[in-house]
PDB file of N, CA and C in Angstrom:
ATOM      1  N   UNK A   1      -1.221 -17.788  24.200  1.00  0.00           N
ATOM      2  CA  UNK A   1      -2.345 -16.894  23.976  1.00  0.00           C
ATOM      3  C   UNK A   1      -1.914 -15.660  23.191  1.00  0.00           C
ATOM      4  N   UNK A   2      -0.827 -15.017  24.068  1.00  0.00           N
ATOM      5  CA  UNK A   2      -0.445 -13.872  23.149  1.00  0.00           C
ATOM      6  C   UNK A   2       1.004 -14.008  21.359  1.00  0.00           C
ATOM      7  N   UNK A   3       0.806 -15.842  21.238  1.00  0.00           N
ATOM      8  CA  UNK A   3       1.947 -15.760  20.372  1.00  0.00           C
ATOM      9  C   UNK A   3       1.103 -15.085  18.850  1.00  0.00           C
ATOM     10  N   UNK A   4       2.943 -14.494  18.176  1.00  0.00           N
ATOM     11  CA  UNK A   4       1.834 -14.212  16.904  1.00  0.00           C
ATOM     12  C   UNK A   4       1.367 -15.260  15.683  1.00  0.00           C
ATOM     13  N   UNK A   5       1.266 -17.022  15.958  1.00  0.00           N
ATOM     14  CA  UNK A   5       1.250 -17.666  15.263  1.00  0.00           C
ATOM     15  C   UNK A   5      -0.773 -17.849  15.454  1.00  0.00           C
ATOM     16  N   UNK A   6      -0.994 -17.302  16.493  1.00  0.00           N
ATOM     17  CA  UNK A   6      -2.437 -17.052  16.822  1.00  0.00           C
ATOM     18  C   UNK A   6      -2.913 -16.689  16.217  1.00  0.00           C
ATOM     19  N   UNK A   7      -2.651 -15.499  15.392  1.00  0.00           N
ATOM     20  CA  UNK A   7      -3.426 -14.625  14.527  1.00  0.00           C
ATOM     21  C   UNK A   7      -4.553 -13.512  15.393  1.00  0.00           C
ATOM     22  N   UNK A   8      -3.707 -13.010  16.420  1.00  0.00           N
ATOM     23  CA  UNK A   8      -4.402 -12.083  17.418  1.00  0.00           C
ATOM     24  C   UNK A   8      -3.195 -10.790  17.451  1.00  0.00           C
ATOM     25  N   UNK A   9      -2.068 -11.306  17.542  1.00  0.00           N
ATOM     26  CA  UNK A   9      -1.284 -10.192  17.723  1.00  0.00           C
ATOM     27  C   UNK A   9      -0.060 -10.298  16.643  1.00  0.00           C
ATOM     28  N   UNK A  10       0.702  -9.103  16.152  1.00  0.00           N
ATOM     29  CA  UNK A  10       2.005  -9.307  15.719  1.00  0.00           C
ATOM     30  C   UNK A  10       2.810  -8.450  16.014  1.00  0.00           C
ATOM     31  N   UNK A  11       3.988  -8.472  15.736  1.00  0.00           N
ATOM     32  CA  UNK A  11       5.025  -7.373  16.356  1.00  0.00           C
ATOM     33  C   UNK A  11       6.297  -8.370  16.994  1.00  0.00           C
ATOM     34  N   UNK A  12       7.059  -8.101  17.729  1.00  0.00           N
ATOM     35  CA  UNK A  12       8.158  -8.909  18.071  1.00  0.00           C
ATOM     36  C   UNK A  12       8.269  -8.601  19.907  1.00  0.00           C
ATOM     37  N   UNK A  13       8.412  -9.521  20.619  1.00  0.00           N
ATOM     38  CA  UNK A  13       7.994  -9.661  22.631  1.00  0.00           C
ATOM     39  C   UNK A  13       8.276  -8.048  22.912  1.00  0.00           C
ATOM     40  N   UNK A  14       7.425  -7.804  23.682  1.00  0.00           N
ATOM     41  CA  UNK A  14       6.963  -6.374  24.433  1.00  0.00           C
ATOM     42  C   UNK A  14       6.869  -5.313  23.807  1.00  0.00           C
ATOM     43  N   UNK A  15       6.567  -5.646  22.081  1.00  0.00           N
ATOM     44  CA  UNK A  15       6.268  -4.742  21.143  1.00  0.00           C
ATOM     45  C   UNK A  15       4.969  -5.166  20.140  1.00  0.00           C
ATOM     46  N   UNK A  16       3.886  -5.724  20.844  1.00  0.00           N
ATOM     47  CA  UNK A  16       2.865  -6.420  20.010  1.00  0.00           C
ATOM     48  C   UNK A  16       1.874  -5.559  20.100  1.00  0.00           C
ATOM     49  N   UNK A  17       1.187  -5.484  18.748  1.00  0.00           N
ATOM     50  CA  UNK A  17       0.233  -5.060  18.110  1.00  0.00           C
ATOM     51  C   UNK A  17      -1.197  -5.754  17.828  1.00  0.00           C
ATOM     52  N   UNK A  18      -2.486  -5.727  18.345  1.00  0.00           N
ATOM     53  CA  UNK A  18      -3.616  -6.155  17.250  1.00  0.00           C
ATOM     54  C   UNK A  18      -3.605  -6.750  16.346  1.00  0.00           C
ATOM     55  N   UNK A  19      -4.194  -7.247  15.646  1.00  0.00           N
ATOM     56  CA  UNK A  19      -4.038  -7.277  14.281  1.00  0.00           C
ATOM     57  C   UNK A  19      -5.758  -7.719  14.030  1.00  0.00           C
ATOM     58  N   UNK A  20      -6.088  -7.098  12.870  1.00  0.00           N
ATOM     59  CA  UNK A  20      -7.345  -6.985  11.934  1.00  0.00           C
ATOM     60  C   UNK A  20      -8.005  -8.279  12.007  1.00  0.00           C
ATOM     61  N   UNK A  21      -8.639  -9.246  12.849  1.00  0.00           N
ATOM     62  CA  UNK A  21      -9.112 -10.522  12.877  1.00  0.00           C
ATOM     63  C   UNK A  21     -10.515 -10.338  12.998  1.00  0.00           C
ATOM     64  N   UNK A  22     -11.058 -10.597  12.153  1.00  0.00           N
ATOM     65  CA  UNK A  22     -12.687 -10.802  12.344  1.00  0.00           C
ATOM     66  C   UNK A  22     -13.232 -11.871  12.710  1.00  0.00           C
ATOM     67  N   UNK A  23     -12.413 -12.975  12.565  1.00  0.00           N
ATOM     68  CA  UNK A  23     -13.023 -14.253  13.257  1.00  0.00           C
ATOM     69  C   UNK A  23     -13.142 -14.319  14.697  1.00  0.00           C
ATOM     70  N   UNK A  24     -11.816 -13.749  15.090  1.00  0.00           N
ATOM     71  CA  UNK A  24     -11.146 -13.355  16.348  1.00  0.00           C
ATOM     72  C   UNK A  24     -12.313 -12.740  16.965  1.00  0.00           C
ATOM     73  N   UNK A  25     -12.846 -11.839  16.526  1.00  0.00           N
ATOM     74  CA  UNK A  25     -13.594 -10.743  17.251  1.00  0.00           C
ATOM     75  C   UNK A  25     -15.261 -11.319  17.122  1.00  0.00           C
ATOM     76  N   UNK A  26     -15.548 -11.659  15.584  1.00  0.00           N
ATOM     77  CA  UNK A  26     -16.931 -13.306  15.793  1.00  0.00           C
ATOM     78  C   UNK A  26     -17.049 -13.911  17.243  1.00  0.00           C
ATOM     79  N   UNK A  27     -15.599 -14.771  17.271  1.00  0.00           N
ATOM     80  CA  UNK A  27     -15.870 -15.989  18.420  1.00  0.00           C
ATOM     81  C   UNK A  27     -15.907 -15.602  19.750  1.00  0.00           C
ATOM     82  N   UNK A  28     -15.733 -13.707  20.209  1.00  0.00           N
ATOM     83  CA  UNK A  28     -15.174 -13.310  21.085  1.00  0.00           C
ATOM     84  C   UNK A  28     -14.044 -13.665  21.670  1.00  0.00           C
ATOM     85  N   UNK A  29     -13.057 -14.070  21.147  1.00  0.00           N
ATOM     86  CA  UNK A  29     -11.632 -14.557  21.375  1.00  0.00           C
ATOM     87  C   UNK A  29     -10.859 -13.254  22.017  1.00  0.00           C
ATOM     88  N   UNK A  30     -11.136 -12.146  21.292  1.00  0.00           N
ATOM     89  CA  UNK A  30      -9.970 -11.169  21.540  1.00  0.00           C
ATOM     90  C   UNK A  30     -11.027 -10.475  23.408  1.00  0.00           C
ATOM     91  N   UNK A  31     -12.280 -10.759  23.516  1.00  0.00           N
ATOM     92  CA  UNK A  31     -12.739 -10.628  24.817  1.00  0.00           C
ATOM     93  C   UNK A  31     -12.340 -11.530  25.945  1.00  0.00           C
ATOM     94  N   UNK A  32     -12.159 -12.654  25.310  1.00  0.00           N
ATOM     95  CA  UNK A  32     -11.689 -13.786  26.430  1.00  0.00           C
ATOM     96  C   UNK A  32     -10.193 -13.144  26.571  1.00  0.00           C
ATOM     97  N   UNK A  33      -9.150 -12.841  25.579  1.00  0.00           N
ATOM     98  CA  UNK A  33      -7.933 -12.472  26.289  1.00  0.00           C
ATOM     99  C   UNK A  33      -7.665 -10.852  27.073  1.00  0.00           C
ATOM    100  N   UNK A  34      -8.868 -10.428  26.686  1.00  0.00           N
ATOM    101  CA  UNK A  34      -9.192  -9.135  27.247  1.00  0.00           C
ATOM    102  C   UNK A  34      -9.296  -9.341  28.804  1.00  0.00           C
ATOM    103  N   UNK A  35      -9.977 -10.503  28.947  1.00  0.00           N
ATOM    104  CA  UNK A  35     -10.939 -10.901  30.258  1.00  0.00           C
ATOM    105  C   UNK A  35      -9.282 -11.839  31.070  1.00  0.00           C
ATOM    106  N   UNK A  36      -8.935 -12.384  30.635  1.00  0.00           N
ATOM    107  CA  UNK A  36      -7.474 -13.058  30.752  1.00  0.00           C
ATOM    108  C   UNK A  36      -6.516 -11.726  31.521  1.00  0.00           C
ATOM    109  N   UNK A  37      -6.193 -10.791  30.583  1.00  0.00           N
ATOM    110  CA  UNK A  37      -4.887  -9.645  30.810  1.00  0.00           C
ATOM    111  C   UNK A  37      -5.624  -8.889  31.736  1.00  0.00           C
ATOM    112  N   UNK A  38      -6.875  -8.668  32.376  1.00  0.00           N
ATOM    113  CA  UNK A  38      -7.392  -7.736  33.321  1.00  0.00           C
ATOM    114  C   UNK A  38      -7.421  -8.829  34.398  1.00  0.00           C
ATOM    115  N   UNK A  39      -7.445 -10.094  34.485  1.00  0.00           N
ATOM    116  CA  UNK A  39      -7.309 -11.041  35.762  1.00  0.00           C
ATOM    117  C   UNK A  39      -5.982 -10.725  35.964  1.00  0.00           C
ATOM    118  N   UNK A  40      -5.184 -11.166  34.874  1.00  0.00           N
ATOM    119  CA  UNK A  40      -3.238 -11.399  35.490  1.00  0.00           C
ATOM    120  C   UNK A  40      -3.087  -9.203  35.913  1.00  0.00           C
ATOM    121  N   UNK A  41      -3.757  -8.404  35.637  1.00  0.00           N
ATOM    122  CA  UNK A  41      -3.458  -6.852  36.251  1.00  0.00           C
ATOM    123  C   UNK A  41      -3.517  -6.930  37.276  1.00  0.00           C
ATOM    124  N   UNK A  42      -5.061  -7.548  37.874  1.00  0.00           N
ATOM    125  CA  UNK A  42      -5.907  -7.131  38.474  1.00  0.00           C
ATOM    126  C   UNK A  42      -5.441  -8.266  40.026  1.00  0.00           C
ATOM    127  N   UNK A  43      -4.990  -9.098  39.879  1.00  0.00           N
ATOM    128  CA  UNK A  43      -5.116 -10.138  40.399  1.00  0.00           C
ATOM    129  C   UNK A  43      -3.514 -10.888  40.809  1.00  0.00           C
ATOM    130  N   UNK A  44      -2.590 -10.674  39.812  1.00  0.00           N
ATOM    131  CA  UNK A  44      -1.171 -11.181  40.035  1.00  0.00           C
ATOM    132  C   UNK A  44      -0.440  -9.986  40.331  1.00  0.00           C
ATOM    133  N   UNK A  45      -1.010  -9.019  39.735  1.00  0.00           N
ATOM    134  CA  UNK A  45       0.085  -7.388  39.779  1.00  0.00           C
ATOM    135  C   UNK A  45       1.736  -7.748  38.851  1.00  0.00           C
ATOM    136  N   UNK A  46       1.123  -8.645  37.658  1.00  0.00           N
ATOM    137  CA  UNK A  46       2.232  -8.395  36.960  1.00  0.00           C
ATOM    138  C   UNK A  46       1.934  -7.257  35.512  1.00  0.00           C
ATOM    139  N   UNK A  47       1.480  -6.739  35.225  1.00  0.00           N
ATOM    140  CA  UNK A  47       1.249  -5.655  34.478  1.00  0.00           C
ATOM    141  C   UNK A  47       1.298  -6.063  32.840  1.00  0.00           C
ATOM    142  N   UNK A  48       1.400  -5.150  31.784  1.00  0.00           N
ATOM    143  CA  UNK A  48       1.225  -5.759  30.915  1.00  0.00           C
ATOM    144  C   UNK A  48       2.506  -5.633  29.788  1.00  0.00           C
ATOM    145  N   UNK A  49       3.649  -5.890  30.344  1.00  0.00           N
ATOM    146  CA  UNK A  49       4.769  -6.507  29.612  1.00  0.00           C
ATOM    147  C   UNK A  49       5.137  -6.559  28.097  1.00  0.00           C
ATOM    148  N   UNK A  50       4.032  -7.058  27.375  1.00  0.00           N
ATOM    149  CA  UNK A  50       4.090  -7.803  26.205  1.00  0.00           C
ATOM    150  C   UNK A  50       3.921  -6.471  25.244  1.00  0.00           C
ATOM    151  N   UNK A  51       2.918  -5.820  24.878  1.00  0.00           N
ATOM    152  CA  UNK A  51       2.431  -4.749  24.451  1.00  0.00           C
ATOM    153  C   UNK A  51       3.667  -3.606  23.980  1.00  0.00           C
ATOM    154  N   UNK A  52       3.240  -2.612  22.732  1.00  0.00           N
ATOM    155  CA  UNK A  52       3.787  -1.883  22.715  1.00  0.00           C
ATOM    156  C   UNK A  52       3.391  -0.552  23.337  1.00  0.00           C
ATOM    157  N   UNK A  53       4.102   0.332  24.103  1.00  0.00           N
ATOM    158  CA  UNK A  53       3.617   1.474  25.104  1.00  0.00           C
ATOM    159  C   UNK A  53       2.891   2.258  24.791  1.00  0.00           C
ATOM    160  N   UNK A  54       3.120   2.327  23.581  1.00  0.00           N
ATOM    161  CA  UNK A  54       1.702   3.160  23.153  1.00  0.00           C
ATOM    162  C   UNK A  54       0.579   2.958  22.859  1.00  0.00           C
ATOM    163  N   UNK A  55       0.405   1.527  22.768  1.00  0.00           N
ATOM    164  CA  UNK A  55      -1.068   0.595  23.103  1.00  0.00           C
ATOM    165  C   UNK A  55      -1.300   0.613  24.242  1.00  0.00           C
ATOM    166  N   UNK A  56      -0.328   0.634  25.710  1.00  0.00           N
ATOM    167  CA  UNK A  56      -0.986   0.517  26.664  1.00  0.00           C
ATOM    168  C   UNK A  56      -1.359   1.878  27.063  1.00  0.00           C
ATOM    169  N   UNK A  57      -0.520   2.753  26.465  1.00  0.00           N
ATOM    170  CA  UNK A  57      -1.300   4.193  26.879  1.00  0.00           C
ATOM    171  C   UNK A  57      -2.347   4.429  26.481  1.00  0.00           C
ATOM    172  N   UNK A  58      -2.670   4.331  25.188  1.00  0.00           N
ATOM    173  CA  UNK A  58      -3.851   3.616  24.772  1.00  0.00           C
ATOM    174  C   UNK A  58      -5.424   3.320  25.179  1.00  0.00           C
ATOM    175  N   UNK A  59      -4.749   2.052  25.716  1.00  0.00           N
ATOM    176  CA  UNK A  59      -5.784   1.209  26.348  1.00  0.00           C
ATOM    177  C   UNK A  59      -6.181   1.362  28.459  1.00  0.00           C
ATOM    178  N   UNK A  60      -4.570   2.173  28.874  1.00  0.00           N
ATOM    179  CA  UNK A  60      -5.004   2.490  30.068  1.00  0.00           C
ATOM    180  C   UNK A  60      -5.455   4.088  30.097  1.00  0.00           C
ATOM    181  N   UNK A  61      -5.714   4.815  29.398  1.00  0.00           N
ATOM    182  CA  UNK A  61      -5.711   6.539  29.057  1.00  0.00           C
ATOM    183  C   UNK A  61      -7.290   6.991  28.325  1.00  0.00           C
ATOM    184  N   UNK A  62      -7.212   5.731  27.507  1.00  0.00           N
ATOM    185  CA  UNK A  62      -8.221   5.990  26.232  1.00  0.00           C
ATOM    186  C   UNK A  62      -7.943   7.129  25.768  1.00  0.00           C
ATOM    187  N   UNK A  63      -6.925   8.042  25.561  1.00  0.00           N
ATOM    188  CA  UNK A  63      -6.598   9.157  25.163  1.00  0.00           C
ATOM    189  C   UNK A  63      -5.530   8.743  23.800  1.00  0.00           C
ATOM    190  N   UNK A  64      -6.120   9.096  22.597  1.00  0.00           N
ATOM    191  CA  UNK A  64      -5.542   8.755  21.190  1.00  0.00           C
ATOM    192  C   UNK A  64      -4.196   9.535  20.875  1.00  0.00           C
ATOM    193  N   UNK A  65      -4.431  11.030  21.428  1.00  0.00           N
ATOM    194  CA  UNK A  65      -3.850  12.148  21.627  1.00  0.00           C
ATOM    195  C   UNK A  65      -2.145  11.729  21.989  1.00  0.00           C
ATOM    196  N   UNK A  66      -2.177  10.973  23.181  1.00  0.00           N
ATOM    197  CA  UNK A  66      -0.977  11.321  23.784  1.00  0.00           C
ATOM    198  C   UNK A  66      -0.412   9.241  23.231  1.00  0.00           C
ATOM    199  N   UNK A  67      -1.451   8.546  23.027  1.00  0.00           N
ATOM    200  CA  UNK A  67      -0.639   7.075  22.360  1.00  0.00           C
ATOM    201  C   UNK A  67       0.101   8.001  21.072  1.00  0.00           C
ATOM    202  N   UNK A  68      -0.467   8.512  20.408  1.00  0.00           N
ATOM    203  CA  UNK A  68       0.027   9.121  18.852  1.00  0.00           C
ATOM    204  C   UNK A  68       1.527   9.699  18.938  1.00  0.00           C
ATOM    205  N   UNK A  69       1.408  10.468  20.217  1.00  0.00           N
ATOM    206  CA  UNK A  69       2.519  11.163  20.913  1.00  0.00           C
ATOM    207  C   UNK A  69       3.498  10.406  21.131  1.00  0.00           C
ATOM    208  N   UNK A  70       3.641   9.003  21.302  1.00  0.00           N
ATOM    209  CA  UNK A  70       4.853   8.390  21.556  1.00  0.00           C
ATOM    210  C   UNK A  70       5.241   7.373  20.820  1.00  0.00           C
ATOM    211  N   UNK A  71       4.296   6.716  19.345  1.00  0.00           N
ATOM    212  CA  UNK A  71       4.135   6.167  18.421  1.00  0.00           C
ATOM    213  C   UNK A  71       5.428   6.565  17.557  1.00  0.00           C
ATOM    214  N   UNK A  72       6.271   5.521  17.113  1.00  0.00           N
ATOM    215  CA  UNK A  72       7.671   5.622  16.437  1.00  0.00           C
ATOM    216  C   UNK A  72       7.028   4.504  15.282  1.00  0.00           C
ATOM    217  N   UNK A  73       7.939   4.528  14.594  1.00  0.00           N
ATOM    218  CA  UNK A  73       8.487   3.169  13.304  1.00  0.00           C
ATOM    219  C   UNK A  73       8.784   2.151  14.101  1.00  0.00           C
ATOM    220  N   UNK A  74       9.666   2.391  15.198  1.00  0.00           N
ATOM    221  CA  UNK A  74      10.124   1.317  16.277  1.00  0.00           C
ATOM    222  C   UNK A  74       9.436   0.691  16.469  1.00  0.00           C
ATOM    223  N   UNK A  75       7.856   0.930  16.681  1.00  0.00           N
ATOM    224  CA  UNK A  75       6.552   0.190  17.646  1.00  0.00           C
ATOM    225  C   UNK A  75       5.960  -0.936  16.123  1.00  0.00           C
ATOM    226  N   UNK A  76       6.204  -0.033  15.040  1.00  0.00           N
ATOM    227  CA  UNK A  76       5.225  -0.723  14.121  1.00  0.00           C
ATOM    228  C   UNK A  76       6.095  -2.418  13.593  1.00  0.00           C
ATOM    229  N   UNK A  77       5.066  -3.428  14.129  1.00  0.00           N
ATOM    230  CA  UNK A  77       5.654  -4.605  13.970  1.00  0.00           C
ATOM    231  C   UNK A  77       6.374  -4.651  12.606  1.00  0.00           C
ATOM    232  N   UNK A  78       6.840  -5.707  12.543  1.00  0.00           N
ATOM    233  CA  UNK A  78       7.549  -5.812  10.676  1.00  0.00           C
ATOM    234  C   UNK A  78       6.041  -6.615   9.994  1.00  0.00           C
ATOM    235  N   UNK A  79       5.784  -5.999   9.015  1.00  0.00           N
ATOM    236  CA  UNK A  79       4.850  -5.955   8.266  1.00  0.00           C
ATOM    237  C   UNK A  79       4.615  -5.018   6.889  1.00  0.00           C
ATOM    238  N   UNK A  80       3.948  -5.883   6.127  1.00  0.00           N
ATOM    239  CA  UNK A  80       3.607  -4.670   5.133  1.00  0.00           C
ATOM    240  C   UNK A  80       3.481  -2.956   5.074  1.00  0.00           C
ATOM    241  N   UNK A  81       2.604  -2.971   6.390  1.00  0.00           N
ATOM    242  CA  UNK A  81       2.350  -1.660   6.854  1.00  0.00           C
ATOM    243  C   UNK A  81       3.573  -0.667   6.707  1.00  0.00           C
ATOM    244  N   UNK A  82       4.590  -1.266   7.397  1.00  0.00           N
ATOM    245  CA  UNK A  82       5.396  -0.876   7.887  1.00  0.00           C
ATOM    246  C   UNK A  82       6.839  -0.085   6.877  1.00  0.00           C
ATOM    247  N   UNK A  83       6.607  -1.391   5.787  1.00  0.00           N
ATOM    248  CA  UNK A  83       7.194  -1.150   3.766  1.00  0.00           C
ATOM    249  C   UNK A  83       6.515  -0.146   3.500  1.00  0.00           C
ATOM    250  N   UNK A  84       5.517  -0.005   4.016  1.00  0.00           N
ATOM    251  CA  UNK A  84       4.945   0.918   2.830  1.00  0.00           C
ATOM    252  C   UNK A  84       4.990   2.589   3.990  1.00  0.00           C
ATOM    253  N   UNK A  85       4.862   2.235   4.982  1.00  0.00           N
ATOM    254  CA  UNK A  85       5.431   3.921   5.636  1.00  0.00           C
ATOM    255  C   UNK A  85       6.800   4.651   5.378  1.00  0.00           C
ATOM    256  N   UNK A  86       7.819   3.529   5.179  1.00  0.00           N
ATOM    257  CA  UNK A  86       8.644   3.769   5.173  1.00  0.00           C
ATOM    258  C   UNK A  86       8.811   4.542   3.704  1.00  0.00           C
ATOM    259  N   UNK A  87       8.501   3.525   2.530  1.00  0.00           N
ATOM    260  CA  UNK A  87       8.377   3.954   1.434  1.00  0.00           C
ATOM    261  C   UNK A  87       7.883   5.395   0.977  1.00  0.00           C
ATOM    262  N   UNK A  88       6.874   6.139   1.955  1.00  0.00           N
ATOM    263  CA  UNK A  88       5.774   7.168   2.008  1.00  0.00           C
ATOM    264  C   UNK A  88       7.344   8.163   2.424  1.00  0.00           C
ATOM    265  N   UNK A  89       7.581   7.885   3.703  1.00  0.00           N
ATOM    266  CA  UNK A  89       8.831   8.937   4.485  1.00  0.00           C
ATOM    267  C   UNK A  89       9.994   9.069   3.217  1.00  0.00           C
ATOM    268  N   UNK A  90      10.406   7.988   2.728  1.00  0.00           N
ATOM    269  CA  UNK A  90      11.732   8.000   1.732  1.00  0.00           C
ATOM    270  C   UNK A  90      11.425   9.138   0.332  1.00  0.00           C
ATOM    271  N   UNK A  91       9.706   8.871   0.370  1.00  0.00           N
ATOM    272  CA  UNK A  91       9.026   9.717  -0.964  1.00  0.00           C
ATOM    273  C   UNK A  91       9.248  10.766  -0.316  1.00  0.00           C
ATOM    274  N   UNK A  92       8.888  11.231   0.766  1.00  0.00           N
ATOM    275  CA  UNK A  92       8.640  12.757   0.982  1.00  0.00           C
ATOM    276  C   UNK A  92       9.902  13.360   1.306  1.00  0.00           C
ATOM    277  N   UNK A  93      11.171  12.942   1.859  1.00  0.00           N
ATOM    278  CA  UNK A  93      11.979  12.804   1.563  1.00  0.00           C
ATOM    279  C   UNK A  93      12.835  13.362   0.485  1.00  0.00           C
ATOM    280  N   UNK A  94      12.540  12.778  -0.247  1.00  0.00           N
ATOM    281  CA  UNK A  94      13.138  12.901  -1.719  1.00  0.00           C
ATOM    282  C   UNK A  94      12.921  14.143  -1.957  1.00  0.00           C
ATOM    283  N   UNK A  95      11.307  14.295  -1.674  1.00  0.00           N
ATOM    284  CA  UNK A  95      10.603  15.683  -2.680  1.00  0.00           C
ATOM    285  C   UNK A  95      10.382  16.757  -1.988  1.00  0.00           C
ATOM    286  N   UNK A  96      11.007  16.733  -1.061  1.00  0.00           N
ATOM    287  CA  UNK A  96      11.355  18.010   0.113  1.00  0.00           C
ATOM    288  C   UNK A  96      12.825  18.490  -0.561  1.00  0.00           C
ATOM    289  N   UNK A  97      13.652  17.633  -0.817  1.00  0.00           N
ATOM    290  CA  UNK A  97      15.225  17.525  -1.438  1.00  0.00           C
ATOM    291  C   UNK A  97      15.442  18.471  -3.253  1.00  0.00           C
ATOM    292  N   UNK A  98      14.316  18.552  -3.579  1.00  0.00           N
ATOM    293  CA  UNK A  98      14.074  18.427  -5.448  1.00  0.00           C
ATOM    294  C   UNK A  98      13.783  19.914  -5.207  1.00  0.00           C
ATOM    295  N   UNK A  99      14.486  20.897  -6.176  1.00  0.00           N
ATOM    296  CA  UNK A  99      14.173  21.759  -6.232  1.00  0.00           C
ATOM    297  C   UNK A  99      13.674  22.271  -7.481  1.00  0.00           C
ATOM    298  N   UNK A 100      12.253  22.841  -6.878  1.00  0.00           N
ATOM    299  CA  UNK A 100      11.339  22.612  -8.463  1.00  0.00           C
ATOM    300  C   UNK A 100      11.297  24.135  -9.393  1.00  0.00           C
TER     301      UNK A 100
END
């Protein structure tokens, strides 16, 4: 359910992310595993493992404020996204360095 060959999540085990699925969210898929991870909370008391911590702060807080607060490069799966932040930090970087 939670692999990333699903096309629901990506990131690498106990660091997974969302990901942008509109079909996903059409078929109510991402509600059924919604409805899934609040049985295994609610019901086994094994918690939610998989996730990166600042999604579950997130999602147990609803407070954007304090997920943002603990949000690293670390969390962001390997992805495009991720080339291109880096790329952004290396720019600013540079041009903090340049004396104009």
């Amino acid at each position: 359910m939670l692999a990333p060959d699903r096309g629901l999540f990506e990131g690498s085990p106990r660091k997974l992310w969302p990901v942008h699925n509109v079909m996903a969210v059409r078929t109510r898929l991402f509600k059924i595993v919604g409805m899934a991870l609040a049985h295994c909370i609610l019901q086994c008391e094994m918690g939610i493992p998989f996730f990166a911590e600042p999604l579950v702060t997130y999602m147990l807080c609803d407070n954007e404020e304090d997920c943002l607060a603990q949000l690293s490069l670390e969390d962001m799966p390997e992805s495009d996204t991720k080339s291109i932040v880096l790329e952004v930090i290396q720019c600013l970087f540079v041009c903090q360095h340049i004396s104009i």
